[in-house]
C-alpha atoms as a PDB file:
ATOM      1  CA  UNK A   1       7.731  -7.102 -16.023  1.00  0.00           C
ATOM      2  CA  UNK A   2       4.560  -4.414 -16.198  1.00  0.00           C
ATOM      3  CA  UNK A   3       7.203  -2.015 -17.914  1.00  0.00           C
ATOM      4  CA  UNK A   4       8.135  -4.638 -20.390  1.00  0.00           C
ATOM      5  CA  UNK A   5       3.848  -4.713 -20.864  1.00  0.00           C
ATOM      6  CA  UNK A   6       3.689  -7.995 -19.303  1.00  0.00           C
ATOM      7  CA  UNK A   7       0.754  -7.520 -17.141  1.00  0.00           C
ATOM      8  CA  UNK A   8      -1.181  -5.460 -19.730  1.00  0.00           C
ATOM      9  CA  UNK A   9      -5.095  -6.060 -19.199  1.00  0.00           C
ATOM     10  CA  UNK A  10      -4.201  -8.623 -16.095  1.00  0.00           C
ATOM     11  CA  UNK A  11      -4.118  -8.870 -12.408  1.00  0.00           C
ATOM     12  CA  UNK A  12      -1.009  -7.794 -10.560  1.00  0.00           C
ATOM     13  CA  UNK A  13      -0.324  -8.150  -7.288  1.00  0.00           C
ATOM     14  CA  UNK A  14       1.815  -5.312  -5.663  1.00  0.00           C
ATOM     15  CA  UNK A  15       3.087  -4.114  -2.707  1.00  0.00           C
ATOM     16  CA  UNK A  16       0.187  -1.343  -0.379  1.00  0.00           C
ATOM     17  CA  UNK A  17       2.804   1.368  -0.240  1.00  0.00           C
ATOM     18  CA  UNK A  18       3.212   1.279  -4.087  1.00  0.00           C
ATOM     19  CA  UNK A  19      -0.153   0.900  -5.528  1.00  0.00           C
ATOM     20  CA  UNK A  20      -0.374   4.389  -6.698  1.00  0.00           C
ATOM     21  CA  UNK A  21       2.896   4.996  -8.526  1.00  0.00           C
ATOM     22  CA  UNK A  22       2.240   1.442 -10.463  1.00  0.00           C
ATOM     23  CA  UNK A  23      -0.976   2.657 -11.233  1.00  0.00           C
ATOM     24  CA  UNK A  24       0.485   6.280 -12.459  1.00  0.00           C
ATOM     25  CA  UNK A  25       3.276   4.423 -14.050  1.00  0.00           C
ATOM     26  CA  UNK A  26       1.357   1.031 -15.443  1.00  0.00           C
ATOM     27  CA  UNK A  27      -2.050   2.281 -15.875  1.00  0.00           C
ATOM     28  CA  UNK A  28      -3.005  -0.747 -17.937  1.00  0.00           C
ATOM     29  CA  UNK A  29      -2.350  -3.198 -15.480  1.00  0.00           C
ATOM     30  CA  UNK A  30      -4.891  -4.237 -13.189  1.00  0.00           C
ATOM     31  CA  UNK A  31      -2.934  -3.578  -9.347  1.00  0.00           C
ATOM     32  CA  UNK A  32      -4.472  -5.420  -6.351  1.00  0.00           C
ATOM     33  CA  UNK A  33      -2.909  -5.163  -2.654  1.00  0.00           C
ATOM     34  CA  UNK A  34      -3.443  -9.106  -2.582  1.00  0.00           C
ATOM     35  CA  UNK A  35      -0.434 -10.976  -1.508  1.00  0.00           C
ATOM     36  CA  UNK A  36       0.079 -12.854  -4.813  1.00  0.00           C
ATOM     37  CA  UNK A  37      -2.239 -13.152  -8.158  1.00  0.00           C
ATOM     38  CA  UNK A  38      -2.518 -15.666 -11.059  1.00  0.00           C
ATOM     39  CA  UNK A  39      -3.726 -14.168 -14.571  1.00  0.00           C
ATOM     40  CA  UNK A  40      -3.657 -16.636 -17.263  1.00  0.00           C
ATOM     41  CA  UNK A  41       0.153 -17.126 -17.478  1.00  0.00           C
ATOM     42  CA  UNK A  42       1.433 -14.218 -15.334  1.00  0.00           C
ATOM     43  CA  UNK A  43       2.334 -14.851 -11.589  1.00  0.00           C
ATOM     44  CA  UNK A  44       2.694 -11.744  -9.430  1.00  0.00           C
ATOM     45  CA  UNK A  45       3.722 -11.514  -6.077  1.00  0.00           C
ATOM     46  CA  UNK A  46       3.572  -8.436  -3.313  1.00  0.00           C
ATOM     47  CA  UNK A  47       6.389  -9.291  -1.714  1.00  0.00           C
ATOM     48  CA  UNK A  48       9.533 -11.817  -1.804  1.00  0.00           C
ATOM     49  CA  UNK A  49       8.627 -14.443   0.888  1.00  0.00           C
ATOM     50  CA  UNK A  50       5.131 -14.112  -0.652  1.00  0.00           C
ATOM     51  CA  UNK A  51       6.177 -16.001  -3.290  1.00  0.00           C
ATOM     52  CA  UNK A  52       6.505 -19.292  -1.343  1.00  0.00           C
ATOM     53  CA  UNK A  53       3.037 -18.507   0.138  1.00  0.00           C
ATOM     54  CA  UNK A  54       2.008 -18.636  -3.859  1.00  0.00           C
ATOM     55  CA  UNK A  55       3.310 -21.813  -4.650  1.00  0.00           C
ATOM     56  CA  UNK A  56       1.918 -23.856  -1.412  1.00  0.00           C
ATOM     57  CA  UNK A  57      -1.613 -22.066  -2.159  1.00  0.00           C
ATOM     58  CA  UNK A  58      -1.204 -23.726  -6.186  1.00  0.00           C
ATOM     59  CA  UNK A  59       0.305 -26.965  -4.616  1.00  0.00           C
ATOM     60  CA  UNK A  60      -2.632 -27.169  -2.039  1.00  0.00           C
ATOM     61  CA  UNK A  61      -5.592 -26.657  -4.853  1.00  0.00           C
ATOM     62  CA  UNK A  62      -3.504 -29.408  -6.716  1.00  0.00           C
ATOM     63  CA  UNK A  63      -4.167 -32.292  -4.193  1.00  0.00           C
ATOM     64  CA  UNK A  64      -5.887 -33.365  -0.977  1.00  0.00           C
ATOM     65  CA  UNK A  65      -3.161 -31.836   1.286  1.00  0.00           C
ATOM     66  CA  UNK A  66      -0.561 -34.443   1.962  1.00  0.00           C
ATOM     67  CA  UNK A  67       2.313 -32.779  -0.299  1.00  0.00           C
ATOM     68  CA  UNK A  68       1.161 -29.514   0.825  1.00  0.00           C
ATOM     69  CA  UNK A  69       1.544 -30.452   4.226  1.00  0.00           C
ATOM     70  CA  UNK A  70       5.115 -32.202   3.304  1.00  0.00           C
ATOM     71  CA  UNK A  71       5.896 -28.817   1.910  1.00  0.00           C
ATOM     72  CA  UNK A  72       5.220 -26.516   4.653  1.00  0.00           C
ATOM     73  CA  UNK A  73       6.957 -29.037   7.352  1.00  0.00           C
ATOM     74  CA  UNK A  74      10.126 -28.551   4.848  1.00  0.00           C
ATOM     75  CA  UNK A  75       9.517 -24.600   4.643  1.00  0.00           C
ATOM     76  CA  UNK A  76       8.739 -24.517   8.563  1.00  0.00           C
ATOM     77  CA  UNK A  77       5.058 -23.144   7.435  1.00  0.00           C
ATOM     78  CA  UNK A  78       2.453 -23.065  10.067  1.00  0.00           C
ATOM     79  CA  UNK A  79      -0.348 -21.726   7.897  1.00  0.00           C
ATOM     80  CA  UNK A  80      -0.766 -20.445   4.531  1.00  0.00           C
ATOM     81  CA  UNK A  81      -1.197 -17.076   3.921  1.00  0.00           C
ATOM     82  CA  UNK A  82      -3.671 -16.777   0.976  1.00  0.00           C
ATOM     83  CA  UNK A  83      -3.928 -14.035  -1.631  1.00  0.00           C
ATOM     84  CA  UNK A  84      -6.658 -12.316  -0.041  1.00  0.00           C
ATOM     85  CA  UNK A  85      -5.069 -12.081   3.137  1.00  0.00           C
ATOM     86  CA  UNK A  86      -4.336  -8.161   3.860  1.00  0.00           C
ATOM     87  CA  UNK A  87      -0.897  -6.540   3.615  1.00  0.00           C
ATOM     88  CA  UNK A  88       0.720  -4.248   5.234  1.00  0.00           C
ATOM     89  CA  UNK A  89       1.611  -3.080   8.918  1.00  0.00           C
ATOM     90  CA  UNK A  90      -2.422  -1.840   9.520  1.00  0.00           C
ATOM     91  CA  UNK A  91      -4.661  -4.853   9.010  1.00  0.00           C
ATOM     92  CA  UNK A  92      -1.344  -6.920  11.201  1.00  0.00           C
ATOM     93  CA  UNK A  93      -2.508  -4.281  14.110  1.00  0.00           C
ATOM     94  CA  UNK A  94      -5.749  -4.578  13.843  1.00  0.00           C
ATOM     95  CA  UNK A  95      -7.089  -7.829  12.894  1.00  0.00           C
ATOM     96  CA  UNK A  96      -8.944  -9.022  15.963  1.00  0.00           C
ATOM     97  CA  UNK A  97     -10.859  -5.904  15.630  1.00  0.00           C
ATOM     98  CA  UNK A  98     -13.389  -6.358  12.568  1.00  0.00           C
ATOM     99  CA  UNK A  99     -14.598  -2.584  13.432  1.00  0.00           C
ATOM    100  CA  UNK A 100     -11.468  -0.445  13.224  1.00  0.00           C
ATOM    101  CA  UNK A 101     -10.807  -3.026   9.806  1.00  0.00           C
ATOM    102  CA  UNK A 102     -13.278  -1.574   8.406  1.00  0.00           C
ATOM    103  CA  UNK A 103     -12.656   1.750   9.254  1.00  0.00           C
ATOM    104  CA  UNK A 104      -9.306   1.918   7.744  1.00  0.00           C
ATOM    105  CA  UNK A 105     -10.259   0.058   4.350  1.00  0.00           C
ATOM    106  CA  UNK A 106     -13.346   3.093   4.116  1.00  0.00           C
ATOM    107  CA  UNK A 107     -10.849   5.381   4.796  1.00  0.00           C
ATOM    108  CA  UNK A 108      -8.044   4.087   2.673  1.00  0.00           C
ATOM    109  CA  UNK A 109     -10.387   3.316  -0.232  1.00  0.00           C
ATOM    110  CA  UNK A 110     -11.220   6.776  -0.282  1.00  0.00           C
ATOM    111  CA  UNK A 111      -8.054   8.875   0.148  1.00  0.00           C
ATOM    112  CA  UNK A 112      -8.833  10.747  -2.344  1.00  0.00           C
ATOM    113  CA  UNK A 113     -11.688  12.413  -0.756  1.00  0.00           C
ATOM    114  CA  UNK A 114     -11.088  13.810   3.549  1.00  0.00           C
ATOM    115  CA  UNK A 115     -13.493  11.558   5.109  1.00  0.00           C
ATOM    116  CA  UNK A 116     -16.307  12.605   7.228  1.00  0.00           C
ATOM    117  CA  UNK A 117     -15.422  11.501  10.389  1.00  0.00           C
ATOM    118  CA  UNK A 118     -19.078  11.123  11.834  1.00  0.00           C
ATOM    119  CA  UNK A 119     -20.242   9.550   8.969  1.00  0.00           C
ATOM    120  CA  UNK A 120     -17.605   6.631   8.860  1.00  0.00           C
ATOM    121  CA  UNK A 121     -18.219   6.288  12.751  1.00  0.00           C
ATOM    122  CA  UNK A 122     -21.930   5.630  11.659  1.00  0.00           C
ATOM    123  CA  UNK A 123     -21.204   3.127   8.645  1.00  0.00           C
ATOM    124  CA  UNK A 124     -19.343   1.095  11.710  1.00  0.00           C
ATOM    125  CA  UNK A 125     -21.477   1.320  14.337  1.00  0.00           C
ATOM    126  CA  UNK A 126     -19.888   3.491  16.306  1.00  0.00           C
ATOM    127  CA  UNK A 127     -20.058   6.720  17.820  1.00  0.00           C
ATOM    128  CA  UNK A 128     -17.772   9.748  17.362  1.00  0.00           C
ATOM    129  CA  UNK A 129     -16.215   9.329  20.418  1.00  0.00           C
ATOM    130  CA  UNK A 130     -16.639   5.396  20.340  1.00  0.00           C
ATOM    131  CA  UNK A 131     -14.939   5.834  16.987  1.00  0.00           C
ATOM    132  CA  UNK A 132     -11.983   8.008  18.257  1.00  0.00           C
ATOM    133  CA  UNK A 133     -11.366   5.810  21.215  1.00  0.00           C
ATOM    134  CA  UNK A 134     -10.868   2.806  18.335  1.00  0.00           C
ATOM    135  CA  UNK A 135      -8.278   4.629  16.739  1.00  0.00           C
ATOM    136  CA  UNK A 136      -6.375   5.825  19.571  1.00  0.00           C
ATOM    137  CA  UNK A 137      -5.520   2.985  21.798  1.00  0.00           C
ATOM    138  CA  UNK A 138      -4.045   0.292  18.568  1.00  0.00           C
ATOM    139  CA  UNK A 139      -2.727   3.160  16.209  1.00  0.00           C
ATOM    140  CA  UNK A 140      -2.108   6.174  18.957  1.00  0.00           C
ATOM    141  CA  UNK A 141      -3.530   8.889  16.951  1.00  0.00           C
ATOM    142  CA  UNK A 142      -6.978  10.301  14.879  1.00  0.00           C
ATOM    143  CA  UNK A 143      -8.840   9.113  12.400  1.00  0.00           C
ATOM    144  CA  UNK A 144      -8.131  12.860  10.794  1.00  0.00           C
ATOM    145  CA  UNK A 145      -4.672  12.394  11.868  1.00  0.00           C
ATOM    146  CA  UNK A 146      -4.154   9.395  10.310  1.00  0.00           C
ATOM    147  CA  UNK A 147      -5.559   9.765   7.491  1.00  0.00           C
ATOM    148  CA  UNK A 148      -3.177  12.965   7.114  1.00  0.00           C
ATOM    149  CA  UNK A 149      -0.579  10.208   7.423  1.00  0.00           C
ATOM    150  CA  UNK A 150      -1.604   8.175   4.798  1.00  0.00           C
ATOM    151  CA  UNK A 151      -1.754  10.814   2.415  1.00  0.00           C
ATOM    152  CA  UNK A 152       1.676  11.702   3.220  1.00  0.00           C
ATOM    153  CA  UNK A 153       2.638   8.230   2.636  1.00  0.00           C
ATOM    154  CA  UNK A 154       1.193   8.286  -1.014  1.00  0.00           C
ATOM    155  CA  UNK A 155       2.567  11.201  -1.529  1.00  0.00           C
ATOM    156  CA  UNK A 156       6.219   9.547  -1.063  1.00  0.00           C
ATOM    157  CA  UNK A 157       4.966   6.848  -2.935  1.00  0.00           C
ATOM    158  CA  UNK A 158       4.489   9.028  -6.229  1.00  0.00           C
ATOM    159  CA  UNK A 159       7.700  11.500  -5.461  1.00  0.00           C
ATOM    160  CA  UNK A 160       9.833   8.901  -5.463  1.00  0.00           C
ATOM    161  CA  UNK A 161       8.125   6.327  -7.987  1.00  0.00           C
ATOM    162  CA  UNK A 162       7.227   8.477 -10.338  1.00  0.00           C
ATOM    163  CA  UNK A 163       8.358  11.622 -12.687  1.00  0.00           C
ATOM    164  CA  UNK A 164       4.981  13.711 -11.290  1.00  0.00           C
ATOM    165  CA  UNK A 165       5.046  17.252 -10.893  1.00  0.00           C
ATOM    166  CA  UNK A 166       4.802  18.056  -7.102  1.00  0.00           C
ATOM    167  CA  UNK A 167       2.067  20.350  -8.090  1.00  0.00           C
ATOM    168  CA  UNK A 168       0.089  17.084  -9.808  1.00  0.00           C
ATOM    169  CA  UNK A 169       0.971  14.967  -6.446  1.00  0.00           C
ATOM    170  CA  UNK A 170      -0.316  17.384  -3.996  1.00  0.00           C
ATOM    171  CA  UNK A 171      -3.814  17.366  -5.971  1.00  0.00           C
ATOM    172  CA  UNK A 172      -3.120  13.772  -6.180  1.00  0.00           C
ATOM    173  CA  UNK A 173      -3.374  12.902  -2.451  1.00  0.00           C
ATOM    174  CA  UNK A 174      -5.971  15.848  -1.747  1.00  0.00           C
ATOM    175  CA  UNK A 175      -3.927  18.419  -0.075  1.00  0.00           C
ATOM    176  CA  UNK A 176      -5.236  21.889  -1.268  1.00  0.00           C
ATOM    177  CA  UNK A 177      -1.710  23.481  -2.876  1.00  0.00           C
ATOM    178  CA  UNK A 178       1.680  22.615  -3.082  1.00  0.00           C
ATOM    179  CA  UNK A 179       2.267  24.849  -0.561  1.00  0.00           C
ATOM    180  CA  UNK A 180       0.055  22.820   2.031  1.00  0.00           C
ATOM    181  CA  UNK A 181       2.332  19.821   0.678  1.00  0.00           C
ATOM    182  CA  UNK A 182       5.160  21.172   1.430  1.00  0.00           C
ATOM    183  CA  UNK A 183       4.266  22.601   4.827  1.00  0.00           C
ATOM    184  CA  UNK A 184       2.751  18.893   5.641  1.00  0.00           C
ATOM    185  CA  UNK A 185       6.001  17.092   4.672  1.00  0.00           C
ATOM    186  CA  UNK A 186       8.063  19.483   6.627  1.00  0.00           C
ATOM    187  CA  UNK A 187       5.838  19.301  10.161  1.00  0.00           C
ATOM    188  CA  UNK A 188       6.322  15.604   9.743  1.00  0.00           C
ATOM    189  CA  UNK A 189       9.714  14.451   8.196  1.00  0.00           C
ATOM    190  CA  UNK A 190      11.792  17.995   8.264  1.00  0.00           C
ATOM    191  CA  UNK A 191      12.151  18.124   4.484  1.00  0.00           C
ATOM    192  CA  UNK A 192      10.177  19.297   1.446  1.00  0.00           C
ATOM    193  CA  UNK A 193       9.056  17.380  -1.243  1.00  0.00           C
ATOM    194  CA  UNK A 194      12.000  18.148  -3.820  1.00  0.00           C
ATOM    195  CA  UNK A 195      14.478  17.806  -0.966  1.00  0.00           C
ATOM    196  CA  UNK A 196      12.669  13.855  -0.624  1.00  0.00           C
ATOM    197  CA  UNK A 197      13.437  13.294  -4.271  1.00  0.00           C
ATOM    198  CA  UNK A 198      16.906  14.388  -3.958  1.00  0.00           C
ATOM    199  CA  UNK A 199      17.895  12.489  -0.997  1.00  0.00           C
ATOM    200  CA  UNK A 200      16.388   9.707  -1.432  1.00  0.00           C
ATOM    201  CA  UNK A 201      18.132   9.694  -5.236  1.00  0.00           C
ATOM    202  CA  UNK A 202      21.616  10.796  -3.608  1.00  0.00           C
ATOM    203  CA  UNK A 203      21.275   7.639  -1.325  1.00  0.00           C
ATOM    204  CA  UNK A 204      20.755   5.018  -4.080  1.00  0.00           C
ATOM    205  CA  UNK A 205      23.031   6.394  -6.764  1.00  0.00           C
ATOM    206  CA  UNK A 206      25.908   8.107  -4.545  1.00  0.00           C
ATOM    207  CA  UNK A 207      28.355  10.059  -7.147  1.00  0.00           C
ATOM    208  CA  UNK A 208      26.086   8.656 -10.291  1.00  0.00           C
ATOM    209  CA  UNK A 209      24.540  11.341 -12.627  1.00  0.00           C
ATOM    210  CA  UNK A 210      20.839  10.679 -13.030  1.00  0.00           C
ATOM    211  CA  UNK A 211      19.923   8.638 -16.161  1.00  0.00           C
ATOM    212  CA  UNK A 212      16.546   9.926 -16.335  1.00  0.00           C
ATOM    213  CA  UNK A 213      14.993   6.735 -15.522  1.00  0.00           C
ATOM    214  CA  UNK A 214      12.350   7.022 -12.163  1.00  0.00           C
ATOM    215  CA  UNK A 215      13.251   4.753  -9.192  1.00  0.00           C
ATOM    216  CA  UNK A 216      11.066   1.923  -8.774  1.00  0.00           C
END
């Protein structure tokens, strides 16, 4: 849909570990990491089951709640998850703890930039060693560490979403050369970054020539 221009000047709702090849790809859509979004007349949703979630949350600001509660008993629904709710495997982790929440979404909001570790420690009340304690014992590593992680992440995002130069991706996700790219990717998954493209590619289209069109 955003590459037929669909969701050009609107909300879209799309998946965490995607948001920055749509935005490389689609930079006239408007990506959020909600689960679902209504603009006007486009519906967007992060995720398949999601989209089930987006219909009870319409059906729900519809009517006083006896359909909707008709409707999950029929979907075996408990609760419904509303857009805002957080995705991914991180906030699922972490949610009884409203510091290390915070944390991450400082620390994810700017990936762009190596965080100062004393200074987010601060902005949550925390000290430094307060703050490394809160990292270690949910997500058994750093703060530094994991935030090397979750450029690494984006950086498979955009390899293998994208036509970007590896040179362009490594400035991308703040990693100083392509050389310190390629060193990164190989300490942690044993390949470089044009060896990701190509097996990834190999794995999808076994035997197929490449048609020049990115994999989304």
């Amino acid at each position: 849909m955003a590459a037929a221009g669909l969701f050009h000047k609107r909300r879209v709702a799309v998946l965490w570990t995607h948001i920055s090849s749509f935005e490389e790809r689609f930079p006239h859509g408007e990506a959020h990491s909600s689960l679902y979004e209504l603009d006007r007349d486009r519906l967007s949703c992060a995720g398949e089951t999601v989209a089930i979630n987006a219909v009870i949350s319409f059906i729900a600001a519809l009517e006083e709640g006896h359909v909707t509660n008709a409707v999950c008993s029929v979907l075996l629904k408990d609760r419904i998850r509303h857009a805002t709710d957080g995705q991914g495997p991180r906030r699922y982790q972490v949610s009884r703890n409203a510091a290390l929440r915070e944390a991450l979404e400082i620390i994810e909001s700017e990936i762009e930039v190596a965080p100062d570790v004393e200074q987010v420690a601060r902005r949550v009340g925390r000290s430094r060693r307060q703050f490394e304690r809160l990292f270690h014992r949910p997500l058994g590593r750093s703060p530094v560490a994991y935030y090397r992680n979750l450029r690494l992440d984006k950086t498979r995002d955009l390899l293998l979403n994208t036509a970007m130069p590896v040179i362009a991706v490594a400035a991308a996700c703040n990693f100083g050369s392509q050389q310190g790219l390629t060193r990164a990717k190989k300490a942690r998954f044993g390949h470089t970054p044009y060896e990701e493209r190509g097996i990834v590619r190999l794995r999808i289209s076994p035997g197929k020539h490449s048609n020049g069109v990115g994999i989304c």
